[in-house]
C-alpha atoms as a PDB file:
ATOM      1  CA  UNK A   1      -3.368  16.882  -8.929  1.00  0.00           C
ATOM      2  CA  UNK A   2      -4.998  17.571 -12.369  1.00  0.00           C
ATOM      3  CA  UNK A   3      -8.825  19.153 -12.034  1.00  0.00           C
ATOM      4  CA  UNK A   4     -11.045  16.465 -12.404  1.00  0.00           C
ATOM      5  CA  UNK A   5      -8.816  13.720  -9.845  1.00  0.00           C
ATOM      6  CA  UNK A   6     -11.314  12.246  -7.832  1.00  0.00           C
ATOM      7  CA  UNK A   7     -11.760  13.480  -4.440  1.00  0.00           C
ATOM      8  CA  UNK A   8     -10.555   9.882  -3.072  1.00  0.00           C
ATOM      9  CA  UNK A   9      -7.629   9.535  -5.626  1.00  0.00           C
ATOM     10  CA  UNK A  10      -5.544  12.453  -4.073  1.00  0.00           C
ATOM     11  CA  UNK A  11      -4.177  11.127  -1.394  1.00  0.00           C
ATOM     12  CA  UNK A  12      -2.211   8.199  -3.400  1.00  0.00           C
ATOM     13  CA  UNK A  13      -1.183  10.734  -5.695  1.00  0.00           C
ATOM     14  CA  UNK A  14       0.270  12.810  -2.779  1.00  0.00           C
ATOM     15  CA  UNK A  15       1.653   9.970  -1.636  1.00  0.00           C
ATOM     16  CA  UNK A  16       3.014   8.718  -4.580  1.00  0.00           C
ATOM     17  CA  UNK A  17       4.475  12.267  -5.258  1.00  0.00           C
ATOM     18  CA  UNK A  18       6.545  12.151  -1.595  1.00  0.00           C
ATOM     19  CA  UNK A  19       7.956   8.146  -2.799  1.00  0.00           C
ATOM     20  CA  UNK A  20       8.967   9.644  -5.765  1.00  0.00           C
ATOM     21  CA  UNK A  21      11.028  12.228  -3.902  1.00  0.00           C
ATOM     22  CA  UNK A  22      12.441  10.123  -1.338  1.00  0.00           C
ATOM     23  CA  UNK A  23      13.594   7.642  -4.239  1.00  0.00           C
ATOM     24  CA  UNK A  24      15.120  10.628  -6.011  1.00  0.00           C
ATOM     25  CA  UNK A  25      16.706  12.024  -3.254  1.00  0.00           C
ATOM     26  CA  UNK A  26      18.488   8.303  -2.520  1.00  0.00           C
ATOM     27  CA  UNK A  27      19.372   6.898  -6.264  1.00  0.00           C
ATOM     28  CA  UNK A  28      20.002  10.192  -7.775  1.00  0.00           C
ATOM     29  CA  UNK A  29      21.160  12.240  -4.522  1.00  0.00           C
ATOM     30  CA  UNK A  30      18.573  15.101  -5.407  1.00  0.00           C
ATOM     31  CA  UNK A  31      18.432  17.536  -2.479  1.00  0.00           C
ATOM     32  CA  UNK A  32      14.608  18.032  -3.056  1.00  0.00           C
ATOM     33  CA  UNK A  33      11.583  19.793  -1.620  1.00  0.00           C
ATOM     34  CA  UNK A  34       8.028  19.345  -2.079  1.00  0.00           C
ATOM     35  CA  UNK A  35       5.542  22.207  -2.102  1.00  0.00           C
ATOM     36  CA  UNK A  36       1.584  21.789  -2.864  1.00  0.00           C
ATOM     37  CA  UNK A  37      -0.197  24.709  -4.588  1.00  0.00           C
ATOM     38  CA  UNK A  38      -2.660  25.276  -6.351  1.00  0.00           C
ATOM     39  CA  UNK A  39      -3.942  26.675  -9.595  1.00  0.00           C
ATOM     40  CA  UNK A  40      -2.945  25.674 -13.411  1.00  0.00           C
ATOM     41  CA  UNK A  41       0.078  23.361 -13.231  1.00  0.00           C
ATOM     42  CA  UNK A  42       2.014  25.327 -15.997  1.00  0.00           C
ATOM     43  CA  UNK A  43       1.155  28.844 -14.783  1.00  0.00           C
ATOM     44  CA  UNK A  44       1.964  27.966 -10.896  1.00  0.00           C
ATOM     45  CA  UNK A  45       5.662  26.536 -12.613  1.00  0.00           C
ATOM     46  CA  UNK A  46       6.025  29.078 -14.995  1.00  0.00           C
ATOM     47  CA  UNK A  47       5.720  31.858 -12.054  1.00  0.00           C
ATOM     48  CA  UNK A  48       7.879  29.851  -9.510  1.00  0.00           C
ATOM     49  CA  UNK A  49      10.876  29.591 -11.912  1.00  0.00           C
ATOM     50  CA  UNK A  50      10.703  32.476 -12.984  1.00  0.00           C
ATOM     51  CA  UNK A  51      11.508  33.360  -8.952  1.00  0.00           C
ATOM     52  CA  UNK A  52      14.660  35.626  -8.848  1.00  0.00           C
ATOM     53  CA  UNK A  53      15.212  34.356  -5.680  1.00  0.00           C
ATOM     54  CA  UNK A  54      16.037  31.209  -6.156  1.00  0.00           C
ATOM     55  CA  UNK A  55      17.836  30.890  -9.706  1.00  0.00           C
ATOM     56  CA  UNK A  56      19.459  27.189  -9.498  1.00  0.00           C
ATOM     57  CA  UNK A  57      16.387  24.966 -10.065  1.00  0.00           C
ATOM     58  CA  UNK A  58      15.446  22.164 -11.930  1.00  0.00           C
ATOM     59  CA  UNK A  59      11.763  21.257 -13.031  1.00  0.00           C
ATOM     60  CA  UNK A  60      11.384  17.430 -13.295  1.00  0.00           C
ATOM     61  CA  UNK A  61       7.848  16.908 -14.588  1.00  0.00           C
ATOM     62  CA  UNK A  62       6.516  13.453 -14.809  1.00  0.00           C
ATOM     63  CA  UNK A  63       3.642  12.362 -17.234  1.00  0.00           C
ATOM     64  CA  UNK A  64       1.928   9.261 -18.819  1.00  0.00           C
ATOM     65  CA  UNK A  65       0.554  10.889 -21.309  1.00  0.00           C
ATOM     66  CA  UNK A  66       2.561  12.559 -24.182  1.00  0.00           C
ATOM     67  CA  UNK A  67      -0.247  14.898 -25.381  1.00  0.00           C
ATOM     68  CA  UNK A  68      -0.603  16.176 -22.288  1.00  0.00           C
ATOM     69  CA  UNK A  69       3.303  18.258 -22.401  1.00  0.00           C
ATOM     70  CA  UNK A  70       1.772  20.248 -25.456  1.00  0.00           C
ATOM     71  CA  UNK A  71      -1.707  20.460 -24.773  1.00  0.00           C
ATOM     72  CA  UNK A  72      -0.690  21.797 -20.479  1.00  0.00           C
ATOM     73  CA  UNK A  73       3.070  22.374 -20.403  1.00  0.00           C
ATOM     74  CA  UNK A  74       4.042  23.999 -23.965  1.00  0.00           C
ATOM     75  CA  UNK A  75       4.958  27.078 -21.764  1.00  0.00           C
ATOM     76  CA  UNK A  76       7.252  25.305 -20.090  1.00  0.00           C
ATOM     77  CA  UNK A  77       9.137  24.600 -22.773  1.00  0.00           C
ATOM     78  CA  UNK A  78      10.476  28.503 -24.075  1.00  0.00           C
ATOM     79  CA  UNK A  79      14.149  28.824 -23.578  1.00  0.00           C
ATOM     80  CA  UNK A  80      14.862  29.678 -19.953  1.00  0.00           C
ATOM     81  CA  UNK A  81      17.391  29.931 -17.455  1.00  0.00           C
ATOM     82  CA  UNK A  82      16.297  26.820 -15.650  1.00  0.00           C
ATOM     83  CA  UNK A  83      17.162  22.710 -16.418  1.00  0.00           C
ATOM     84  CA  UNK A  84      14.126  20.212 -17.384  1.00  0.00           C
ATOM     85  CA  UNK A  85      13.414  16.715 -17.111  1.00  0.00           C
ATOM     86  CA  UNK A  86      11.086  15.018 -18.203  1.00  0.00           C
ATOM     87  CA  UNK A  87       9.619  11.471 -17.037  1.00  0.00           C
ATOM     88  CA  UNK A  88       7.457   9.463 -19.129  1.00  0.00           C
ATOM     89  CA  UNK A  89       5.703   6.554 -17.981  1.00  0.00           C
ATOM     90  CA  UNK A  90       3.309   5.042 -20.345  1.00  0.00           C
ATOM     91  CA  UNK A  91      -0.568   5.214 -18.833  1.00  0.00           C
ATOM     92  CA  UNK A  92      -1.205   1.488 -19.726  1.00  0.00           C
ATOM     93  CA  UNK A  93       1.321   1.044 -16.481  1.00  0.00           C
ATOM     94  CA  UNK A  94       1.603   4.232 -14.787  1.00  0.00           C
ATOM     95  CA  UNK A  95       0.078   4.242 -11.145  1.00  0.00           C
ATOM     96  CA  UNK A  96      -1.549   7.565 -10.917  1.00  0.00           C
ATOM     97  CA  UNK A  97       1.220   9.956  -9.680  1.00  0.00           C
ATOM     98  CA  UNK A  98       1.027  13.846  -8.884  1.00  0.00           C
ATOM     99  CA  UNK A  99       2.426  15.290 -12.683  1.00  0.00           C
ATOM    100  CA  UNK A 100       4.891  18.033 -10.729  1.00  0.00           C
ATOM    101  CA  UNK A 101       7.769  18.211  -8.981  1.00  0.00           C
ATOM    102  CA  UNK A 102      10.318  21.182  -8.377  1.00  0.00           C
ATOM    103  CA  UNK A 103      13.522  20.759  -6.833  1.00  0.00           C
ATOM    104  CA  UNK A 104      16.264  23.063  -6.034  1.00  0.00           C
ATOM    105  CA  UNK A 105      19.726  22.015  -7.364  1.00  0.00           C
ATOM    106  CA  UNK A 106      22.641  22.505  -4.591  1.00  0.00           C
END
């Protein structure tokens, strides 16, 4: 969750981040998984993709608010070897969700 998420907010955006998977992983047929850490949201990604280990990943990062991909996730963005997507849900009807999600493509 982004610093400043209420203490009482973050378990619906946990929650909201594991219906998101399971919703991915039956419309889309995503094989998925879900890791929490902690730190800056585009550092943390930036160092986990750029994981040798595991080159066959996609980043799907969901937002409501536009200004936040330039102003947090401009990093993100450099030509890589990894795929992106990006989600965009306006805030005026976004439920507060957790902005990250990493999957591993099979």
């Amino acid at each position: 969750m982004p610093e400043g998420v209420p203490d009482a907010q973050r378990p619906f955006g946990v929650r909201t981040l594991l219906d998101a998977r399971s919703e991915a992983q039956a419309v889309h047929g995503l094989e998925m998984r879900t890791e929490l850490r902690f730190g800056a949201a585009a550092e943390e990604l930036q160092r986990r993709l750029s994981d040798a280990e595991t080159p066959d990943q996609m980043l799907i990062l969901g937002v409501a608010d536009l200004g936040c991909l330039r102003e947090r996730f401009a990093s993100l963005f450099t030509p890589s070897s990894y795929s992106l997507m990006v989600v965009y849900r306006p805030a005026a009807t976004a439920e507060p969700v957790a902005e990250t999600k990493l999957s591993a493509m099979s």
